[in-house]
Protein backbone atom coordinates (compact mmCIF):
# COMPACT_ATOMS: atom_id res chain seq x y z
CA UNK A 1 -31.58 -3.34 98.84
CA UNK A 2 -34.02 -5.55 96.72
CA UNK A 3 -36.17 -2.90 96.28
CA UNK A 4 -33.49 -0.35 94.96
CA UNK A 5 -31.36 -2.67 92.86
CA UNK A 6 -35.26 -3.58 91.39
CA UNK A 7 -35.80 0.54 90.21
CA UNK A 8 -32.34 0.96 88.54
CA UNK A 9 -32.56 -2.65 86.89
CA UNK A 10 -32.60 -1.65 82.70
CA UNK A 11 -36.23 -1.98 81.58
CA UNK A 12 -37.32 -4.78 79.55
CA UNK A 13 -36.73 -4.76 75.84
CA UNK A 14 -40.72 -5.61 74.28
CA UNK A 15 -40.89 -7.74 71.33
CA UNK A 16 -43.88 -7.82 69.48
CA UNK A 17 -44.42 -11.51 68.34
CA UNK A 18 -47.03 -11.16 65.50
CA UNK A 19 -48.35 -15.04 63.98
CA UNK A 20 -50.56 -15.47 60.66
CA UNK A 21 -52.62 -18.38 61.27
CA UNK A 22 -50.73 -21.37 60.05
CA UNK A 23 -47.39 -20.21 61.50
CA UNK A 24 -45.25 -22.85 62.45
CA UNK A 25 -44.79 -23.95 66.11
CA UNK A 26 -41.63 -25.39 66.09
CA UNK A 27 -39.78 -21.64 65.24
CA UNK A 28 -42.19 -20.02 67.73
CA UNK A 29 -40.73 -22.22 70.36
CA UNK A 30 -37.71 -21.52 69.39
CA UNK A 31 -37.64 -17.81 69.22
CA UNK A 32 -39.57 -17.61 72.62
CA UNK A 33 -37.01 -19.91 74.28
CA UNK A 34 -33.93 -18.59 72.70
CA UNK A 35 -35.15 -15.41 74.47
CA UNK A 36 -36.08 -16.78 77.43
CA UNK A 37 -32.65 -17.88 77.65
CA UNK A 38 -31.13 -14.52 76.93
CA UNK A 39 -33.43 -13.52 80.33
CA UNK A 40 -31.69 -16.58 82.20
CA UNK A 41 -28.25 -15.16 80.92
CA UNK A 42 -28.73 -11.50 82.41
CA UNK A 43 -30.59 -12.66 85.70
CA UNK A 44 -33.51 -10.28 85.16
CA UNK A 45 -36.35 -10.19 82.64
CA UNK A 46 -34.03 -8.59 79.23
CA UNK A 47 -36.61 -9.33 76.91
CA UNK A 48 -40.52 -9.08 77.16
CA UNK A 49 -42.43 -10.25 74.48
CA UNK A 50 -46.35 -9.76 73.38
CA UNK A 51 -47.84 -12.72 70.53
CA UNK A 52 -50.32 -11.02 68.80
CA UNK A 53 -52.43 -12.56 66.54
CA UNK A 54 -53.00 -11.12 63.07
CA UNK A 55 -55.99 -12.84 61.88
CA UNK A 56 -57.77 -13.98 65.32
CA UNK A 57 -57.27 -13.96 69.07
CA UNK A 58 -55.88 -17.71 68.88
CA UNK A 59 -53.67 -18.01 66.10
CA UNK A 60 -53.74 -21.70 64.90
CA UNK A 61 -50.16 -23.34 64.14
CA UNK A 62 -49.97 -25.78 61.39
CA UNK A 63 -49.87 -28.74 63.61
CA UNK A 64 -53.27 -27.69 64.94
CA UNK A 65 -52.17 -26.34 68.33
CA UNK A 66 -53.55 -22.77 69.21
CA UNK A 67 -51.92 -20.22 70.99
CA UNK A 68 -53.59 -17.71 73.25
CA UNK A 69 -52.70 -14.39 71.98
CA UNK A 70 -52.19 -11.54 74.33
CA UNK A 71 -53.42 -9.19 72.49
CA UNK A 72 -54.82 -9.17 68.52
CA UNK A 73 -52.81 -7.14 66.14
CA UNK A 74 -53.89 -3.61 65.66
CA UNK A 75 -52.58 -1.28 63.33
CA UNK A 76 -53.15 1.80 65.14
CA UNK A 77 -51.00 0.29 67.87
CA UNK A 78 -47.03 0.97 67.63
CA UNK A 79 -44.98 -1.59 66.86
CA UNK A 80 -42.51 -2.57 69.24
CA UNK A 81 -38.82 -1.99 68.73
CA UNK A 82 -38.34 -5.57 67.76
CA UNK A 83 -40.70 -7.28 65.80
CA UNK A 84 -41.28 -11.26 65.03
CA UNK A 85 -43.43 -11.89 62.37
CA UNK A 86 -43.92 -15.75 61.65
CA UNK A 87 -46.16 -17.60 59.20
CA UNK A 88 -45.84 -20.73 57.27
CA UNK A 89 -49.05 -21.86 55.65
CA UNK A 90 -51.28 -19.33 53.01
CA UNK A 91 -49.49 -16.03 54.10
CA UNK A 92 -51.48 -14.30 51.27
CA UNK A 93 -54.68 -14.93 54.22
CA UNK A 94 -52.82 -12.64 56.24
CA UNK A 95 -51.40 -9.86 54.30
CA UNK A 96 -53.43 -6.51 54.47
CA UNK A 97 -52.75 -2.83 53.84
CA UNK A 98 -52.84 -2.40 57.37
CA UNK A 99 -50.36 -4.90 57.93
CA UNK A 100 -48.38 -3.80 55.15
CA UNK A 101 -48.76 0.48 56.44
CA UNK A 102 -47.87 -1.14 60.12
CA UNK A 103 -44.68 -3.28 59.47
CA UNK A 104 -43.34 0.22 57.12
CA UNK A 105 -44.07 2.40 60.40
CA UNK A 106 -41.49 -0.40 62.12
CA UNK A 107 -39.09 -0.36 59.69
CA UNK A 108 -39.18 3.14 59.74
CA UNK A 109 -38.86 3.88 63.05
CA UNK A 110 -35.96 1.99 62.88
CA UNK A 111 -37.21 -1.33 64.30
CA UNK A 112 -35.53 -4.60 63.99
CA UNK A 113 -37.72 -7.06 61.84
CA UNK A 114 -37.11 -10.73 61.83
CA UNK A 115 -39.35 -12.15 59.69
CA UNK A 116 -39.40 -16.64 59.22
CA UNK A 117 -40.77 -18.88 56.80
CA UNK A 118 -43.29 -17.55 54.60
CA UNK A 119 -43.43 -14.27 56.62
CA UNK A 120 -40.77 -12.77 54.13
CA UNK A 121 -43.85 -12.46 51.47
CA UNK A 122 -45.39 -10.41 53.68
CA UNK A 123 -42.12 -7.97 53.71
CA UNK A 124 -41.90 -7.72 50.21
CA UNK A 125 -46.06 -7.46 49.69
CA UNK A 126 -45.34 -4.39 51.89
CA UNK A 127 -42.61 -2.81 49.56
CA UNK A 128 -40.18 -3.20 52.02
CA UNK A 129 -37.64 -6.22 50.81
CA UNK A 130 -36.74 -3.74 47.54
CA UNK A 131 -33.52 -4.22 46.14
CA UNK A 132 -32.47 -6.53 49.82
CA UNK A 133 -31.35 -9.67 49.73
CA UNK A 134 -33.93 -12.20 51.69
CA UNK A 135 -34.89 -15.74 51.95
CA UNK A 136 -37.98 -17.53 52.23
CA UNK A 137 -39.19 -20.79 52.83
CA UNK A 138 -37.77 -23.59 50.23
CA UNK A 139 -41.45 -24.13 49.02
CA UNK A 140 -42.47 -20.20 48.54
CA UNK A 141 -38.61 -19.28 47.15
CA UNK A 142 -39.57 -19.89 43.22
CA UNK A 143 -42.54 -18.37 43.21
CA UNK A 144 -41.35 -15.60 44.84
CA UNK A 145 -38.80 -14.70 42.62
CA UNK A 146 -41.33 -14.61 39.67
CA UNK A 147 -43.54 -12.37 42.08
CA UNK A 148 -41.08 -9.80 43.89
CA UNK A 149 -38.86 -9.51 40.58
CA UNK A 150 -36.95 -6.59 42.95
CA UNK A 151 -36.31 -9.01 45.69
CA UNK A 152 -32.82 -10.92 45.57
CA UNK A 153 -33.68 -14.16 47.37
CA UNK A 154 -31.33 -16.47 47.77
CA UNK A 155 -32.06 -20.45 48.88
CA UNK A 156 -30.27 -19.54 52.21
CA UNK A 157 -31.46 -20.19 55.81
CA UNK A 158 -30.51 -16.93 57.14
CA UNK A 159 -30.22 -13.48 55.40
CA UNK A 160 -29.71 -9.79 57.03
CA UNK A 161 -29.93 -6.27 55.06
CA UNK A 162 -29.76 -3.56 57.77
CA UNK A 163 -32.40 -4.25 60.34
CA UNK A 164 -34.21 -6.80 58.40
CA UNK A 165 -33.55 -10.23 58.67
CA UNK A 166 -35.12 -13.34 57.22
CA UNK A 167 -35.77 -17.10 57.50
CA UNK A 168 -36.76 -19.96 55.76
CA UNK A 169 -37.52 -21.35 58.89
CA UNK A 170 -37.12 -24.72 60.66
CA UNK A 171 -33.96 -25.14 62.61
CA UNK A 172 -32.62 -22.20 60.63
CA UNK A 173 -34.29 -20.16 62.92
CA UNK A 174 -31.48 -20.77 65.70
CA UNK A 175 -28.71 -18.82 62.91
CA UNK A 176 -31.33 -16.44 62.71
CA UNK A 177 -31.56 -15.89 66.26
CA UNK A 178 -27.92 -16.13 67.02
CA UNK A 179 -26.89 -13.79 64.35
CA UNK A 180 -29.49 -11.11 65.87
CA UNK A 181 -28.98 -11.84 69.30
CA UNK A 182 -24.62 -11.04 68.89
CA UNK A 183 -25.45 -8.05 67.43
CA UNK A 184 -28.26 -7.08 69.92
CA UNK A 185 -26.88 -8.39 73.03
CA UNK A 186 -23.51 -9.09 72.33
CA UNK A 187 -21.24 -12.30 71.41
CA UNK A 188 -21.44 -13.69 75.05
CA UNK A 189 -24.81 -14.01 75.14
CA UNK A 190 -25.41 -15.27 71.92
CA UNK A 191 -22.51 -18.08 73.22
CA UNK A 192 -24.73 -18.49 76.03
CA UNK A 193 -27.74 -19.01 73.87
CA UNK A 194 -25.92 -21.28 71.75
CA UNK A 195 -24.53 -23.70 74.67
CA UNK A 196 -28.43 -23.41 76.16
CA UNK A 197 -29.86 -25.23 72.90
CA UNK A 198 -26.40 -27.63 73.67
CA UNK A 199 -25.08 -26.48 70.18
CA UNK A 200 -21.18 -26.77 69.92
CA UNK A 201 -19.01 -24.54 67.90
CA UNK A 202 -19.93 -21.58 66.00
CA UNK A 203 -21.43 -23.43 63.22
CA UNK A 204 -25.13 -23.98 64.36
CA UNK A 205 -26.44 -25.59 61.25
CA UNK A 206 -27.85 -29.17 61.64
CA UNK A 207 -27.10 -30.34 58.15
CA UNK A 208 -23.95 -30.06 56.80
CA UNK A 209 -23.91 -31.05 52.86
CA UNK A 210 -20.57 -31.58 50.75
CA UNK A 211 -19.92 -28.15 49.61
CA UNK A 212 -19.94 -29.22 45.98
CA UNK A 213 -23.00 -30.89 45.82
CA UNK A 214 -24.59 -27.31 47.54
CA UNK A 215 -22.89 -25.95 44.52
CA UNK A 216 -24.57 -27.94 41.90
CA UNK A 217 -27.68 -27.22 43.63
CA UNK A 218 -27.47 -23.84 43.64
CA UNK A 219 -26.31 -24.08 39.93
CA UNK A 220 -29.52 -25.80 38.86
CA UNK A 221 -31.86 -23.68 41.55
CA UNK A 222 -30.17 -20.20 39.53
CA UNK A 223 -30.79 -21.91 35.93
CA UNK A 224 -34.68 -23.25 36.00
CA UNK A 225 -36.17 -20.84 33.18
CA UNK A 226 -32.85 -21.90 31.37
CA UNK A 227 -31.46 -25.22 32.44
CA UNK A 228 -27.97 -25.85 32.26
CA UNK A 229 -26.10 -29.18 30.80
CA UNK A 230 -24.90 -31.31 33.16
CA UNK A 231 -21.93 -30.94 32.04
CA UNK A 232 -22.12 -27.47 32.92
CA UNK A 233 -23.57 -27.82 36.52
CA UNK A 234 -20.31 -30.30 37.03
CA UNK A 235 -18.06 -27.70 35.63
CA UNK A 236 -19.37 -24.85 38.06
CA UNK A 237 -19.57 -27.15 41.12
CA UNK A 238 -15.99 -28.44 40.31
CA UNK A 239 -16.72 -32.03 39.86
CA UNK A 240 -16.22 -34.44 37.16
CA UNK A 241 -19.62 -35.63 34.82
CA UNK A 242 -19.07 -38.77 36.81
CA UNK A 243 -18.76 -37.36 40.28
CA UNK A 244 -21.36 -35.19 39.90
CA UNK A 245 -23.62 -38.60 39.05
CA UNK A 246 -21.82 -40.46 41.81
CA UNK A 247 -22.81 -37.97 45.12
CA UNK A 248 -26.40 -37.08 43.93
CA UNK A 249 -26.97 -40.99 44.05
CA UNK A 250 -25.47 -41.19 47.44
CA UNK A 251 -26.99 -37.92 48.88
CA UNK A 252 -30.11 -38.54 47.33
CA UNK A 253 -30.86 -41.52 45.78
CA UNK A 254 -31.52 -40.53 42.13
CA UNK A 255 -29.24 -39.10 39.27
CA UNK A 256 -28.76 -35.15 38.96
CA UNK A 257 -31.22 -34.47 35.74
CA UNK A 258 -33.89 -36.56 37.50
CA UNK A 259 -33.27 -33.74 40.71
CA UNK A 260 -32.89 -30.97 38.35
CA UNK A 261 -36.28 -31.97 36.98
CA UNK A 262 -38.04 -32.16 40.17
CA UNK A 263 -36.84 -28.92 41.19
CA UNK A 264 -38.27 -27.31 37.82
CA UNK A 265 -41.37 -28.98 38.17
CA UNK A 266 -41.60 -27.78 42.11
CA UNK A 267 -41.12 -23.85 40.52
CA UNK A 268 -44.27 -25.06 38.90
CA UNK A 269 -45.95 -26.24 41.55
CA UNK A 270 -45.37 -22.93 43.19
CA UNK A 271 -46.37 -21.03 40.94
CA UNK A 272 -49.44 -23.46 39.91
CA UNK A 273 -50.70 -22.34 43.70
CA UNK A 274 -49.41 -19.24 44.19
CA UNK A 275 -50.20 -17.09 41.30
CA UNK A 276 -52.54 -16.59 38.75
CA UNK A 277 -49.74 -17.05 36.08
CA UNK A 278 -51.29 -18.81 32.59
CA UNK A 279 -49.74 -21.89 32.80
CA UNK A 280 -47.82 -21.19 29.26
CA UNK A 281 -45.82 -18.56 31.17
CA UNK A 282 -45.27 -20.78 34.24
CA UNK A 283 -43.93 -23.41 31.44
CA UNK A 284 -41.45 -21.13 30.44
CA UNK A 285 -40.48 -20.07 33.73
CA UNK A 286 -39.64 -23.95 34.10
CA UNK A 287 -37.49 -24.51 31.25
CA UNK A 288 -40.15 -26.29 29.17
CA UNK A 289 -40.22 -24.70 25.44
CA UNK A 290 -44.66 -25.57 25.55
CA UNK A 291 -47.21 -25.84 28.25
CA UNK A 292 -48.05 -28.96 26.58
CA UNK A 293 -44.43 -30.57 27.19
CA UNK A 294 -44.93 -28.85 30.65
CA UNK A 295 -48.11 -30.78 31.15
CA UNK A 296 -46.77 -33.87 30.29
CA UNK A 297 -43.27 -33.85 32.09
CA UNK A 298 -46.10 -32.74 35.49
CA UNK A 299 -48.39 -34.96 35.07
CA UNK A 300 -46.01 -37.87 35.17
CA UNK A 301 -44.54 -36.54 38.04
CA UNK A 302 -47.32 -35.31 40.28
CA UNK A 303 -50.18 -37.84 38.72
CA UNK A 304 -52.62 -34.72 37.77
CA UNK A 305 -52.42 -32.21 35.02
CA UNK A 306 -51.65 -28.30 36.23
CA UNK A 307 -54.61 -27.50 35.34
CA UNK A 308 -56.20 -30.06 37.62
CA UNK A 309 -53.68 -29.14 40.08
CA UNK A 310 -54.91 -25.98 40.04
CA UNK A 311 -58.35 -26.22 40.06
CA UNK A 312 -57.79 -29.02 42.73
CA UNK A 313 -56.28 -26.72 45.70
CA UNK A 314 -58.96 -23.74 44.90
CA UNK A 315 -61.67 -26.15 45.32
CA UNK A 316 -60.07 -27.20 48.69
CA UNK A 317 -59.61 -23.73 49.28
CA UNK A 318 -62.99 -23.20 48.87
CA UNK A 319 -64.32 -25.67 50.88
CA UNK A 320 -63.59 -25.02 54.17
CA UNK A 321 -63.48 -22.26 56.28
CA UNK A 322 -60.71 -22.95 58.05
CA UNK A 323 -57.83 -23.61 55.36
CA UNK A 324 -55.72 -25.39 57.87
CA UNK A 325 -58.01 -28.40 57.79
CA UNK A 326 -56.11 -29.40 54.77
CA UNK A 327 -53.00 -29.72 57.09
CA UNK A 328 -54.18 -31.38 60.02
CA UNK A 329 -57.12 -32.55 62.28
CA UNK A 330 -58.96 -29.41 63.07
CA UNK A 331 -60.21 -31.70 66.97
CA UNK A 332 -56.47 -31.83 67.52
CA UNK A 333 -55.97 -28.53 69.24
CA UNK A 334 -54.49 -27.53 72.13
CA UNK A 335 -54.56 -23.87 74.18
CA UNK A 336 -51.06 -22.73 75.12
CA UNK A 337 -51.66 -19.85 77.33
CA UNK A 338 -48.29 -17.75 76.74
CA UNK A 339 -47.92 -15.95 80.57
CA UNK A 340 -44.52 -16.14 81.80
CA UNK A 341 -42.52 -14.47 79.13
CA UNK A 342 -39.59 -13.98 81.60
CA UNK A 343 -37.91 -16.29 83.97
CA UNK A 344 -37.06 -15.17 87.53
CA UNK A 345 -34.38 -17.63 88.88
């Protein structure tokens, strides 16, 4: 009876689980165990899942742990009907033509992509976030609006357009997952999921912010290259002038134009390390009318000039072969050898 119920069991859906070096290992875990779940919902192995490595054989996370990788990305291999694609830390290290001719082969065959954290640059290097909304990681999402003009990214955790989703990652990966997972497997599994990871109620999110205060923010994030009064942010987050300055000091500690600043000066930042933007034009794109007033508002902030900045991270860049090392002890590694994809009860 084993042996027959064992042929007609439905095969096992393979996910190709594809990490840049630097990804992050907290969303790995996640994913993996979100779908290990799925196999403990269904009794039988659902979901099968290969980590590939794009750059090496042991992608390195960002916390200095190393995973072995079943197999090493090829592009001449198909990609799976579901594909994972995480990185976190210098994505531009792991974007290629072949990666970029590989992940359009998956999106054309009519693949589902999930792509967290940085990975979303890697999308939209590959032509393939055009004219889709998307999200990125909080620390890549200015400078990739000045890069991927096309792109509509939004500071979201979670976005879908057809079979693409995206991530900024951390413990927005769970919406991500759930979201796919209701639509892939159906709302009782995703519940099943959900109760697995001991998350109550349909809202998953771990931080839950007054709603007008996410307003403001998202007023101020929309209005760097032309900031807003504050009077204006208040009006479009329906607060008062003085309730506006009341709930940024209790959320955060400082009053809303010092936070509007910050948040203009981390565009900058962004951009300062991610492009090759003269830093008159990343001034602009800031708000600030000179790169001199530019200079001056980063300098007090960050303690270095951009230039310096600048010239800073490429000689720390340059440095060291592994790029990580700026991140974390490169001693501090550990070998997680990924075997048991599915769970057998």
């Amino acid at each position: 009876m084993a042996d027959r119920a064992s042929k007609t069991a439905p095969k096992a859906v393979i996910i190709d689980v594809v990490l840049a070096d630097g990804f992050s290992m907290l969303t790995t875990t996640l994913i993996l165990e979100a779908l290990r779940f799925v196999n403990l919902a269904h009794r039988r192995k659902a979901f099968d899942w290969v980590i590939k490595g794009i750059q090496s054989d042991a992608p390195r996370a960002s916390n200095g742990f190393t995973i072995a990788a079943q197999r090493r990305f090829d592009s001449d291999a198909d990609p799976a009907e579901i594909v994972v694609l995480n990185a976190s830390y210098f994505p531009e290290a792991a974007g290629s033509l072949r990666l970029s001719n590989w992940l359009r082969t998956a999106v054309r065959h009519g693949a589902w992509v999930l792509a967290v954290d940085t990975a979303p640059l890697l999308l939209a290097q590959a032509g393939l976030l055009a004219n889709r909304v998307a999200t990125v990681h909080w620390e890549e999402f200015e400078s990739a609006r000045e890069r991927f003009p096309d792109v509509n990214f939004r500071s979201s955790g979670v976005e879908q357009s057809g079979r693409i989703i995206t991530c900024s990652g951390g413990m927005a990966v769970l919406d991500m997952m759930l979201t796919w997972l209701a639509q892939h497997q159906g709302e009782e599994v995703a519940r099943y999921v959900r109760e697995c990871f001991f998350l109550k109620d349909a809202d998953t999110s771990l931080v839950i912010r007054d709603k007008t205060l996410s307003l403001a923010i998202e007023a101020m994030r929309q209005a760097i290259a032309k900031p807003l009064s504050l009077e204006e942010i208040a009006a479009r987050s329906n607060m008062s002038i003085r309730q506006l300055h009341r709930r940024f000091e209790s959320e955060f500690g400082v009053a809303p134009g010092r936070f509007y600043t910050a948040l203009r000066l981390q565009k900058g930042q962004s951009l300062l390390v991610n492009t090759r933007f003269p830093i008159a034009r990343i001034a602009f794109a800031c708000g600030y009318s000179s790169a001199s007033y530019f200079t001056q508002a980063y300098r007090s902030s960050y303690g270095v000039s951009p230039t310096e900045e600048r010239a800073r991270m490429a000689a720390g860049k340059a440095q060291t072969q592994n790029r990580l090392a700026m991140f974390f002890q490169p001693s501090s590694s550990l070998l997680v050898n990924v075997l048991g994809q599915g769970v057998t009860p």
